[in-house]
N, C-alpha and C. Protein backbone atom coordinates (compact mmCIF):
# COMPACT_ATOMS: atom_id res chain seq x y z
N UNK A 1 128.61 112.99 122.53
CA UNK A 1 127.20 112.74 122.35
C UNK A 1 127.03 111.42 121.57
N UNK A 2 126.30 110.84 122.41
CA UNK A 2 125.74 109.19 121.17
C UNK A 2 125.10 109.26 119.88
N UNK A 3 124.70 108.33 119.67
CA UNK A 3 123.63 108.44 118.15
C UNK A 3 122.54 109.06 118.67
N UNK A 4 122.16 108.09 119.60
CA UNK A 4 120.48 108.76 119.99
C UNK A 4 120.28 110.00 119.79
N UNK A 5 121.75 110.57 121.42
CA UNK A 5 121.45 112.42 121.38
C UNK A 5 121.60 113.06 119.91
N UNK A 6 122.45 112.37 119.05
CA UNK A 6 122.28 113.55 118.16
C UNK A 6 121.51 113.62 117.24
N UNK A 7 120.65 112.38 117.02
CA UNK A 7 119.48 111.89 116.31
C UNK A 7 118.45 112.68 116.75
N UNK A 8 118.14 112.72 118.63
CA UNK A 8 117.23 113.95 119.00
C UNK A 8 117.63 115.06 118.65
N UNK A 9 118.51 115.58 118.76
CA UNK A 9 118.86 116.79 118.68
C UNK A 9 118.68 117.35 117.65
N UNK A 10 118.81 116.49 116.31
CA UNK A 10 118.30 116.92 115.14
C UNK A 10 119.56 117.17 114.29
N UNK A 11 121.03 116.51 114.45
CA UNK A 11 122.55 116.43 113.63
C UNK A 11 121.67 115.63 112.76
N UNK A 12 121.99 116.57 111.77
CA UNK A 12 121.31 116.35 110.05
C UNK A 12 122.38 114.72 109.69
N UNK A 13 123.76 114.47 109.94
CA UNK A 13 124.44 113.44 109.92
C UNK A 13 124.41 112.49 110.44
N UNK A 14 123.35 112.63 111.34
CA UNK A 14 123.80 111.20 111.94
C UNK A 14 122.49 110.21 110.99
N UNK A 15 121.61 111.25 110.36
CA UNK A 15 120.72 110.29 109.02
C UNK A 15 121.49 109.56 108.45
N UNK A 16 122.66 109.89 107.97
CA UNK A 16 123.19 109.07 106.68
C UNK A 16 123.68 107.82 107.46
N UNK A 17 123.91 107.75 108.45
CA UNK A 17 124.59 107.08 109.44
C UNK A 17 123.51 106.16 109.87
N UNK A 18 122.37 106.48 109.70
CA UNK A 18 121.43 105.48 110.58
C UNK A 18 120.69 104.86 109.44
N UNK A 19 120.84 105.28 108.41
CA UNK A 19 120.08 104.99 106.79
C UNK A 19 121.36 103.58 106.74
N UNK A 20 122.56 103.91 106.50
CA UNK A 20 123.67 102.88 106.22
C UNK A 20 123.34 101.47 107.09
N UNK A 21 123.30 102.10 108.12
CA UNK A 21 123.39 101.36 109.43
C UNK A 21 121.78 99.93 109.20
N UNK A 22 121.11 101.09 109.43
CA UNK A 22 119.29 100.34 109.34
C UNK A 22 118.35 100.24 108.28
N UNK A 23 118.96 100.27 107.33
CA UNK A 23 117.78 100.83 106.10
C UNK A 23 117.84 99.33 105.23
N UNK A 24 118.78 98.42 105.63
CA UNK A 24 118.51 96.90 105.32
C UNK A 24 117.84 96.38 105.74
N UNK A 25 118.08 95.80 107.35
CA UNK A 25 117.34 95.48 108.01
C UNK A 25 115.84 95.65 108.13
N UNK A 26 115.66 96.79 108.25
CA UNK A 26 114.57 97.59 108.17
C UNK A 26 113.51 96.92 106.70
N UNK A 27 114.51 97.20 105.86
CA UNK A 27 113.77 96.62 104.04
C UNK A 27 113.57 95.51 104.27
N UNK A 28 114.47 94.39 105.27
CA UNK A 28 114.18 93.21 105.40
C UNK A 28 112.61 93.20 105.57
N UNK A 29 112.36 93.75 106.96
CA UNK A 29 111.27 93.98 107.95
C UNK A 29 110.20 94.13 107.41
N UNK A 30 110.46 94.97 106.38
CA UNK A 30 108.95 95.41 105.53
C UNK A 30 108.87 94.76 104.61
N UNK A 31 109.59 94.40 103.90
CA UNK A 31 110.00 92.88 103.22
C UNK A 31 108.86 91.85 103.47
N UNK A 32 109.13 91.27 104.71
CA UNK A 32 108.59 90.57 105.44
C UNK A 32 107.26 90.78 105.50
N UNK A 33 106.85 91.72 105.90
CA UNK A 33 105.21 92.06 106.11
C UNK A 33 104.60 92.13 104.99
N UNK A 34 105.15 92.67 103.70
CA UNK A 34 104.50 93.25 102.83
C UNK A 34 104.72 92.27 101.18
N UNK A 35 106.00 91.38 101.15
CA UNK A 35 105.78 90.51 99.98
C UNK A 35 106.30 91.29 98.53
N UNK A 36 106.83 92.50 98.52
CA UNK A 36 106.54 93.28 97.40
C UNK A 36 107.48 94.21 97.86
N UNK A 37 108.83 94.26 97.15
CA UNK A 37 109.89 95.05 97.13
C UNK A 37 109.49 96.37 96.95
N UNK A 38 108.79 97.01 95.99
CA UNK A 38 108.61 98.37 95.63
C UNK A 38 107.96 99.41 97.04
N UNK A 39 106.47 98.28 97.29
CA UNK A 39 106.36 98.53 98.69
C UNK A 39 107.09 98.51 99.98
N UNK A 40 107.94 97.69 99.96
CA UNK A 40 109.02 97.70 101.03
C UNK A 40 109.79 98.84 100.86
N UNK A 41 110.50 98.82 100.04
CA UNK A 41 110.93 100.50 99.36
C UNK A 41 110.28 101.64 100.33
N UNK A 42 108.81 101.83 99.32
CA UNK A 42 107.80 102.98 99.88
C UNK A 42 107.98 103.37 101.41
N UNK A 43 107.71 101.91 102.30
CA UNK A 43 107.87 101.93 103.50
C UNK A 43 108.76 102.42 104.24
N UNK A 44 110.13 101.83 103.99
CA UNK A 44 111.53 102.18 104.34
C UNK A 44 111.64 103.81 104.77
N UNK A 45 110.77 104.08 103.07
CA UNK A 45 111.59 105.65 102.98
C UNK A 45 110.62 106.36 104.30
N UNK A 46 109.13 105.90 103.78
CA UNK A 46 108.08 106.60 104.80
C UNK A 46 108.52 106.20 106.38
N UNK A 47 109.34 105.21 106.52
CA UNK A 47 109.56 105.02 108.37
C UNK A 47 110.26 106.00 108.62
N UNK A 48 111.52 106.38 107.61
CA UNK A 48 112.89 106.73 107.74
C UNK A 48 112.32 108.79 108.18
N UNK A 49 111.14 108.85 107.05
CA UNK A 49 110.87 110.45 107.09
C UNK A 49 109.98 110.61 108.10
N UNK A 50 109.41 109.61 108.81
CA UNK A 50 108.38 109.66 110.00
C UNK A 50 109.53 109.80 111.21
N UNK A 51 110.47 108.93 111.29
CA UNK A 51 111.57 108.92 112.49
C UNK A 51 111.93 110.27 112.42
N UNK A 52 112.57 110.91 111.52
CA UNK A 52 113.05 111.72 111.34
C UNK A 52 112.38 113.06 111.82
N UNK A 53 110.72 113.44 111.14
CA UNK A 53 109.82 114.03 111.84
C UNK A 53 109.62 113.76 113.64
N UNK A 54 109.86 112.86 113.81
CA UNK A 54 109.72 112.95 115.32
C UNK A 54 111.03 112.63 116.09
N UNK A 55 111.85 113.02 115.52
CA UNK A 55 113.64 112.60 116.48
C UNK A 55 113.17 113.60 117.79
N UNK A 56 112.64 114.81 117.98
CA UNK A 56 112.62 115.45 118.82
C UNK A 56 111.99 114.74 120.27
N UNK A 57 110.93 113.80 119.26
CA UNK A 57 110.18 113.33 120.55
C UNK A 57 110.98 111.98 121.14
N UNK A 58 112.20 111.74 120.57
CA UNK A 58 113.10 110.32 120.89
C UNK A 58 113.45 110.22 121.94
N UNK A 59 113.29 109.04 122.85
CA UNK A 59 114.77 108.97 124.14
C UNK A 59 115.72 108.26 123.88
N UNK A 60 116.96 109.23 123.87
CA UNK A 60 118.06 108.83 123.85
C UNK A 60 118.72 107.87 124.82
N UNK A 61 117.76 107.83 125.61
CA UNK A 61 118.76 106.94 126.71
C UNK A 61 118.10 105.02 126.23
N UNK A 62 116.99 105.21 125.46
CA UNK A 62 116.75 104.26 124.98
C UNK A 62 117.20 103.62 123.36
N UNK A 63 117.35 102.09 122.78
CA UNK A 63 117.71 101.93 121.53
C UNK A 63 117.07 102.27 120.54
N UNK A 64 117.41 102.71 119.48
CA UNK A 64 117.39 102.85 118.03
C UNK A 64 116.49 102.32 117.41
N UNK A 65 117.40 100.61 117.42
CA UNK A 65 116.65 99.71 116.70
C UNK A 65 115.29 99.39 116.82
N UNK A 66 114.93 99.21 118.04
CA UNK A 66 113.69 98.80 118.20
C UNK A 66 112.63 99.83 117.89
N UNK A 67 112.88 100.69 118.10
CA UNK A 67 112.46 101.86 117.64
C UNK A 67 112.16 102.53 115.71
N UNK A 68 113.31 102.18 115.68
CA UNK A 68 112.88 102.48 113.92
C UNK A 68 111.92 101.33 113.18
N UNK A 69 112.12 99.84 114.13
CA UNK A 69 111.57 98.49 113.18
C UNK A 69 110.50 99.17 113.88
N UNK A 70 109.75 99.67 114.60
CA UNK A 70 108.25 99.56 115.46
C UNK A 70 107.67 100.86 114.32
N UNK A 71 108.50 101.53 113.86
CA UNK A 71 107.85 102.77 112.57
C UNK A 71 108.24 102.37 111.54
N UNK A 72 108.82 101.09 111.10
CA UNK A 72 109.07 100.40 109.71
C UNK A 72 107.66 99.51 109.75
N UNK A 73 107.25 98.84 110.69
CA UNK A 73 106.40 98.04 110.79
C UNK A 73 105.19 98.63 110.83
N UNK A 74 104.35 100.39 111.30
CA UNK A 74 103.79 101.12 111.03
C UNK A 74 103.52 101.54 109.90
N UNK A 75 104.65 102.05 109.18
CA UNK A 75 104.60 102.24 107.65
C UNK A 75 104.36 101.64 107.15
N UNK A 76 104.82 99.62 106.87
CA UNK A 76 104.37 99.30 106.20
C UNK A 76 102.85 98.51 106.08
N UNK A 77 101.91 98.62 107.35
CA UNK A 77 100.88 98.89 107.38
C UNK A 77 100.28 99.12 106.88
N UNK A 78 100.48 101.08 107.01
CA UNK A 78 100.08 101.96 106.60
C UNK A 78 99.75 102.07 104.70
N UNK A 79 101.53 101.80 103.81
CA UNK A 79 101.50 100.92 102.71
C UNK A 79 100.87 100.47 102.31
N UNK A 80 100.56 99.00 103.11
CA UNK A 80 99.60 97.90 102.72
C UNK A 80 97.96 98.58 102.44
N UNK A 81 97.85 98.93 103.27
CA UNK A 81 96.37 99.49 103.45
C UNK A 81 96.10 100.54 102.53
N UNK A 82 97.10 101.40 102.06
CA UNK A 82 96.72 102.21 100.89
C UNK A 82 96.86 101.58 99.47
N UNK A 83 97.75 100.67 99.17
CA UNK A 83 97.70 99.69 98.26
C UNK A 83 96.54 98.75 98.08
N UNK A 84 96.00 98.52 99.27
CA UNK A 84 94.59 97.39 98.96
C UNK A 84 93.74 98.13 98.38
N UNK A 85 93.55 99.54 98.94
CA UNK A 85 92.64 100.65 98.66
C UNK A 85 92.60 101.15 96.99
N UNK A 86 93.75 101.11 96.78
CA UNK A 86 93.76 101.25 95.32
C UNK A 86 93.93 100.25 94.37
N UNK A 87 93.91 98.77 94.88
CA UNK A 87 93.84 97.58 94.41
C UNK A 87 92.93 97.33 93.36
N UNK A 88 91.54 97.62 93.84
CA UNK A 88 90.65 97.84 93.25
C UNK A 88 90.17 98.43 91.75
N UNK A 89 91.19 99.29 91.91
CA UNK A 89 91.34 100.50 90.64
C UNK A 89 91.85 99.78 89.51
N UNK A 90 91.24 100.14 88.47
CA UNK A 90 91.71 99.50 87.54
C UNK A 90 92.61 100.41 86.80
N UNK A 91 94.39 99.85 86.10
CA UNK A 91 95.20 100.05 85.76
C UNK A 91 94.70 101.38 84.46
N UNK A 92 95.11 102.77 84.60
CA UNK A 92 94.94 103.28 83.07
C UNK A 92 95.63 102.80 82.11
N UNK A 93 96.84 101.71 82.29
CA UNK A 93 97.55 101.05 80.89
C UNK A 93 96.69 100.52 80.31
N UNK A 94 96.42 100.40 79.64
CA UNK A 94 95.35 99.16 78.52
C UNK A 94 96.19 99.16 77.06
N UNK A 95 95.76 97.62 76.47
CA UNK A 95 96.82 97.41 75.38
C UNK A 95 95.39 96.59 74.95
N UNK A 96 95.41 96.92 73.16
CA UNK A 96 94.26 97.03 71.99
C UNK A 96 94.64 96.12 70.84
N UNK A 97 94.10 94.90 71.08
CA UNK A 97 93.78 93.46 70.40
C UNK A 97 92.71 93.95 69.32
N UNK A 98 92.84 93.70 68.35
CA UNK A 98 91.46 93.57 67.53
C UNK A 98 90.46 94.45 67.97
N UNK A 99 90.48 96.25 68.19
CA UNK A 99 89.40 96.17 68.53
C UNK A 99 89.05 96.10 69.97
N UNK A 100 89.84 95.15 70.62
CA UNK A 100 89.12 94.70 72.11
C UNK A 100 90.05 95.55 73.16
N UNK A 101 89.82 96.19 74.16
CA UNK A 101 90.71 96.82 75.21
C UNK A 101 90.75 96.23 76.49
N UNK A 102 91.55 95.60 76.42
CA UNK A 102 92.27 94.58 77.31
C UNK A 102 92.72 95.56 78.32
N UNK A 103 92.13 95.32 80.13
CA UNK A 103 92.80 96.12 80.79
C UNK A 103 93.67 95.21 81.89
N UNK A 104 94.95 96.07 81.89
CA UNK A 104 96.10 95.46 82.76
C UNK A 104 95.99 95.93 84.23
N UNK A 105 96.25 94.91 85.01
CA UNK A 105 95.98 94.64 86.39
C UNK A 105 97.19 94.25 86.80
N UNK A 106 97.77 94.73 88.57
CA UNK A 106 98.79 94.03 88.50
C UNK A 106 98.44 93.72 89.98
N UNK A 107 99.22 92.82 90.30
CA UNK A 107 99.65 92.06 91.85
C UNK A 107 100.17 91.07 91.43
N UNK A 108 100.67 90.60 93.09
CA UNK A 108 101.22 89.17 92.72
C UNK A 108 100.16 87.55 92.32
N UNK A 109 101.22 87.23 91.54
CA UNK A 109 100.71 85.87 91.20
C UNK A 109 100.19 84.53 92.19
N UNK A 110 98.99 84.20 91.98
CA UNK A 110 98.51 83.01 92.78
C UNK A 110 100.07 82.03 93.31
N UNK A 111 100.78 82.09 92.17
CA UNK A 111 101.96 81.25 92.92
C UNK A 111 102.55 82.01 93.62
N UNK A 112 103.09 82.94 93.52
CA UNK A 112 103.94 83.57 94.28
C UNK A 112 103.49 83.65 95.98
N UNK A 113 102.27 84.20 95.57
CA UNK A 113 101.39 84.21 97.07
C UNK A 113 101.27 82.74 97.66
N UNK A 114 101.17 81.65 96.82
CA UNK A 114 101.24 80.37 97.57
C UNK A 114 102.58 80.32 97.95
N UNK A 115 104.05 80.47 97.17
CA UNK A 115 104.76 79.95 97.63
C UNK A 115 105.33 81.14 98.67
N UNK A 116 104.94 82.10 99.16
CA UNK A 116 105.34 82.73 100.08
C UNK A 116 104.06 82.20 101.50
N UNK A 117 103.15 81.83 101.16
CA UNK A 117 102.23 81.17 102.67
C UNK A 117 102.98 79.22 102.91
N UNK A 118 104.09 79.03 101.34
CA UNK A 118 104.88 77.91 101.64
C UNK A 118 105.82 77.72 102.89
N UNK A 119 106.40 79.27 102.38
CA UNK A 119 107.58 79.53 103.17
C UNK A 119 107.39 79.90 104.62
N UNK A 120 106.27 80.67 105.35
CA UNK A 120 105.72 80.65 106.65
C UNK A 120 105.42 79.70 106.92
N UNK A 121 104.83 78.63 106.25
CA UNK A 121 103.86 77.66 107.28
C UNK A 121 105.77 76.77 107.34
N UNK A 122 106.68 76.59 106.70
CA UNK A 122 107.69 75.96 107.08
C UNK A 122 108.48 76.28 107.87
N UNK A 123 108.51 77.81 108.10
CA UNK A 123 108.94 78.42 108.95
C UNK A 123 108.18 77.96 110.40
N UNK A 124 107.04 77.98 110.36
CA UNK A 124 106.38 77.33 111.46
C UNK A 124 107.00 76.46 112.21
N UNK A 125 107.21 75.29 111.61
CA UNK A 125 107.36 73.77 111.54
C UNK A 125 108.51 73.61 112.14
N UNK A 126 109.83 74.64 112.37
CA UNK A 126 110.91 74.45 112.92
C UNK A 126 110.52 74.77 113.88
N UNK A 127 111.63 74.12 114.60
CA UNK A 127 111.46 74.41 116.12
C UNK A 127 111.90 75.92 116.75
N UNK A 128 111.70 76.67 117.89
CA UNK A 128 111.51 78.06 118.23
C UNK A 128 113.00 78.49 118.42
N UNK A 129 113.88 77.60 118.36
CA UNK A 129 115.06 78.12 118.77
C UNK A 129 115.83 78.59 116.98
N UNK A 130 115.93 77.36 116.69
CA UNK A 130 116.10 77.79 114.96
C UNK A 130 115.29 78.46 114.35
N UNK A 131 114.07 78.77 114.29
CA UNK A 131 113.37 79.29 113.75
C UNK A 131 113.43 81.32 114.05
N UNK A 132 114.12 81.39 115.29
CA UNK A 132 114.47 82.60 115.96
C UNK A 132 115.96 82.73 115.25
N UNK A 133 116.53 82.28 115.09
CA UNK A 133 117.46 82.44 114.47
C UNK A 133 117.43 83.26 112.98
N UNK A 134 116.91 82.42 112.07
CA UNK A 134 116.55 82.42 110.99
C UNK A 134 115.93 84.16 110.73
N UNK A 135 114.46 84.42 111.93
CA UNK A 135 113.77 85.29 111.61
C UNK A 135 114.81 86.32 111.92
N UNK A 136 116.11 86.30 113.27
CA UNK A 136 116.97 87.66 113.33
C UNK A 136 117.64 87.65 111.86
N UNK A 137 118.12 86.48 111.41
CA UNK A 137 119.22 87.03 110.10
C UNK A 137 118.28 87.55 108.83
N UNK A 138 117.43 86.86 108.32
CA UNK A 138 116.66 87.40 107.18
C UNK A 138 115.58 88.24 107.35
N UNK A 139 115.11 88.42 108.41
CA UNK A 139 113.92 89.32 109.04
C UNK A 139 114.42 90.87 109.04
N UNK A 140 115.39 90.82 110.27
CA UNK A 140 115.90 91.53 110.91
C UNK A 140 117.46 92.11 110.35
N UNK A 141 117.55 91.31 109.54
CA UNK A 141 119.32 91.38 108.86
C UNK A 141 120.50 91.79 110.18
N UNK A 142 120.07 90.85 110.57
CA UNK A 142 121.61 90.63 112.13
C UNK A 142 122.30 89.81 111.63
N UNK A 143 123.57 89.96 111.72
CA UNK A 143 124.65 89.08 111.40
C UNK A 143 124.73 88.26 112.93
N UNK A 144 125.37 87.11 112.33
CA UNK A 144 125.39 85.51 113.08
C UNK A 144 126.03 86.29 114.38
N UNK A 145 127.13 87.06 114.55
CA UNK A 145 127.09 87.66 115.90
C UNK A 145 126.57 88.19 116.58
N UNK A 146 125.35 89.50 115.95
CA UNK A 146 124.35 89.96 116.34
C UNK A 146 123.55 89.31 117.24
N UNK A 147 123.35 88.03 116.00
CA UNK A 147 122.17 87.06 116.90
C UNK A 147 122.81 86.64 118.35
N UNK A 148 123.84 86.39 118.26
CA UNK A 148 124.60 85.73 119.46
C UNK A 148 124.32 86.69 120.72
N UNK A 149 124.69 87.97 120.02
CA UNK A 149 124.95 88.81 121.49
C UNK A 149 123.11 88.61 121.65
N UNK A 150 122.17 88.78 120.87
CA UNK A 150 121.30 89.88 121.24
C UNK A 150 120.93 87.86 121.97
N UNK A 151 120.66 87.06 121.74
CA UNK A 151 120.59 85.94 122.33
C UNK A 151 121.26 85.61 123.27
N UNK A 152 121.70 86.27 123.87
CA UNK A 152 123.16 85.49 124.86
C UNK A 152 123.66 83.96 124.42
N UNK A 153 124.02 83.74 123.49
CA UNK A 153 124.52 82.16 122.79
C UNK A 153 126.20 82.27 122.30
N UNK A 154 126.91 81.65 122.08
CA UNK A 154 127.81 81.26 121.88
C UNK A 154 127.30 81.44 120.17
N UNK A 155 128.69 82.09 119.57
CA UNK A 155 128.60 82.32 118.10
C UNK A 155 128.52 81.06 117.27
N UNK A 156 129.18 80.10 118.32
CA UNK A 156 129.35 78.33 117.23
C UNK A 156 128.18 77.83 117.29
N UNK A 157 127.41 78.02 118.80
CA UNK A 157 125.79 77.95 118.52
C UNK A 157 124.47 78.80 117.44
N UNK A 158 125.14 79.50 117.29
CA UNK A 158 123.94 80.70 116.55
C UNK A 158 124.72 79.67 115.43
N UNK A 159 125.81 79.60 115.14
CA UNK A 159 126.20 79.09 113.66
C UNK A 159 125.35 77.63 113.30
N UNK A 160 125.34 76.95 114.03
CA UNK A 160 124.90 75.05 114.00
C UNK A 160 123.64 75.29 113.91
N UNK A 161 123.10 76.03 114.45
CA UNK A 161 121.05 76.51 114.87
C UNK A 161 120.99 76.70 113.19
N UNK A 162 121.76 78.04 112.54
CA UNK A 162 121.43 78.24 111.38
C UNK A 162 121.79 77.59 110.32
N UNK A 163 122.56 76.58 110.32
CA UNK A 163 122.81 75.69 109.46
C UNK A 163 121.62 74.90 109.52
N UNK A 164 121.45 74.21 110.87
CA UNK A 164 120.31 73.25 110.80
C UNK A 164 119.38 73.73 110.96
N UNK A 165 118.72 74.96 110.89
CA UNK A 165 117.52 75.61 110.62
C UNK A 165 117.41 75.78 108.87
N UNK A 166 118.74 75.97 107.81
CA UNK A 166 118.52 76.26 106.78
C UNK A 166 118.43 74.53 106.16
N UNK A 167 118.86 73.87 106.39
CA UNK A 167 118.91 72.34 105.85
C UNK A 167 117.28 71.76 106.23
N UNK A 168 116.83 72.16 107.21
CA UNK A 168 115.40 71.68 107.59
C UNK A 168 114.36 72.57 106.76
N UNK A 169 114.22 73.48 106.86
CA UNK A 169 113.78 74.65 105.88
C UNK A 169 113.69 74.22 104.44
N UNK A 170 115.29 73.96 103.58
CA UNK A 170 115.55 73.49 102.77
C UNK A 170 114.80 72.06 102.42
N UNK A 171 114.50 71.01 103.13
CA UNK A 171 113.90 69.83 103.33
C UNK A 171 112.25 70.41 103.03
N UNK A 172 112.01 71.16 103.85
CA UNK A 172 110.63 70.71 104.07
C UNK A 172 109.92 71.99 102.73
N UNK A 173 110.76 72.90 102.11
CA UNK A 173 110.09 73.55 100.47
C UNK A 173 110.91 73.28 99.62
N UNK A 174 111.71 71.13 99.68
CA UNK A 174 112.32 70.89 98.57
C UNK A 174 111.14 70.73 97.49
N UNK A 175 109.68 70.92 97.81
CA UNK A 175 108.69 70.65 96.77
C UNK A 175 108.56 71.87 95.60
N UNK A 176 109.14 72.76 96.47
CA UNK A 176 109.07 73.88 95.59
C UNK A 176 109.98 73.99 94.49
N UNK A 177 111.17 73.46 94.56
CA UNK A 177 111.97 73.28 93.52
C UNK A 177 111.21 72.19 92.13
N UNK A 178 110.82 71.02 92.41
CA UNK A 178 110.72 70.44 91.68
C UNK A 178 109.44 71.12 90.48
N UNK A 179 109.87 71.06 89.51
CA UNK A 179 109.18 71.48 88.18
C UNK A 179 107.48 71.06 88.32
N UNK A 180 106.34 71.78 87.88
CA UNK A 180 105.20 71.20 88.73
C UNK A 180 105.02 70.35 86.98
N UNK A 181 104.09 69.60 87.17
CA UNK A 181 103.57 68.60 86.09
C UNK A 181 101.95 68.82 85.37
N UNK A 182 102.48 68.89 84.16
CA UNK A 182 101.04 69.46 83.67
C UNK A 182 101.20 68.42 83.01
N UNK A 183 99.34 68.02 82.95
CA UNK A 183 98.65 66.95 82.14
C UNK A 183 98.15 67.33 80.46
């Protein structure tokens, strides 16, 4: 029996096996959508217990992968949208200045959020072949052979694409390195 069948079938083992296997990738994935590790987390686990709830309804004669990223990418949606929802809410931590009750809020920082709409719009800017590259290894967490097979390319090609996809990349958010300048 394959993974699939015994994934439908409901072999309590072949979880640990598909958690090892996909539960990077996958974090990549939600990673990706969502900006915010803890949430990526949340997601992961919620794809992993949604797959799991529906292995019965799986075809085995079809892949895995595409399949778990299409309920990683659901979840973290799903995530997002309950996080905005409670965005709003203001934190019960509060910390007491003089008297004054200062309330704590959290999300990410104006920079952070800029330098992550840095890193897409440069991602843009490469061209579709490197730029596909790039999104299987850190997106998707495929190793440089992965990409090859799932590309039909030659491994020395997936290798040169991602070199010169990371050196161009590297070029075009060397602004981000440099220290910013206050007046």
């Amino acid at each position: 029996m394959n993974v699939g069948e015994r994934f439908q079938s409901g072999d309590e083992s072949v979880l640990t096996e598909l958690y090892r296997r996909y539960s990077g990738p996958m974090f990549a994935t939600a990673l990706s959508l969502l900006g915010d590790r803890e949430l990526a987390a949340d997601a992961v686990q919620r794809a992993f217990l949604q797959a799991w709830q529906g292995a019965s309804r799986f075809d085995p004669s079809r892949e895995l992968q595409p399949w778990l990223y299409a309920i990683t990418r659901r979840a973290a949606i799903d995530v997002y949208r309950r996080a905005r929802r409670t965005a709003g809410q203001v934190s019960l931590d509060a910390n007491t200045w003089v008297g004054e009750t200062v309330l704590v809020t959290e999300g990410p920082s104006f920079d952070t959020a800029w330098q992550v709409w840095q890193v897409r719009q440069a991602l843009e800017e490469l061209p579709a072949d490197e730029r596909h590259v790039l999104q299987l290894a850190y997106f998707e967490g495929c190793t440089q052979t992965e990409i090859a097979a799932r590309l039909d390319l030659p491994l020395g090609t997936v290798k040169s694409r991602t070199h010169r996809a990371q050196r161009r990349l590297a070029a075009l958010l060397s602004h981000l390195r440099e220290p910013a300048c206050m007046p």
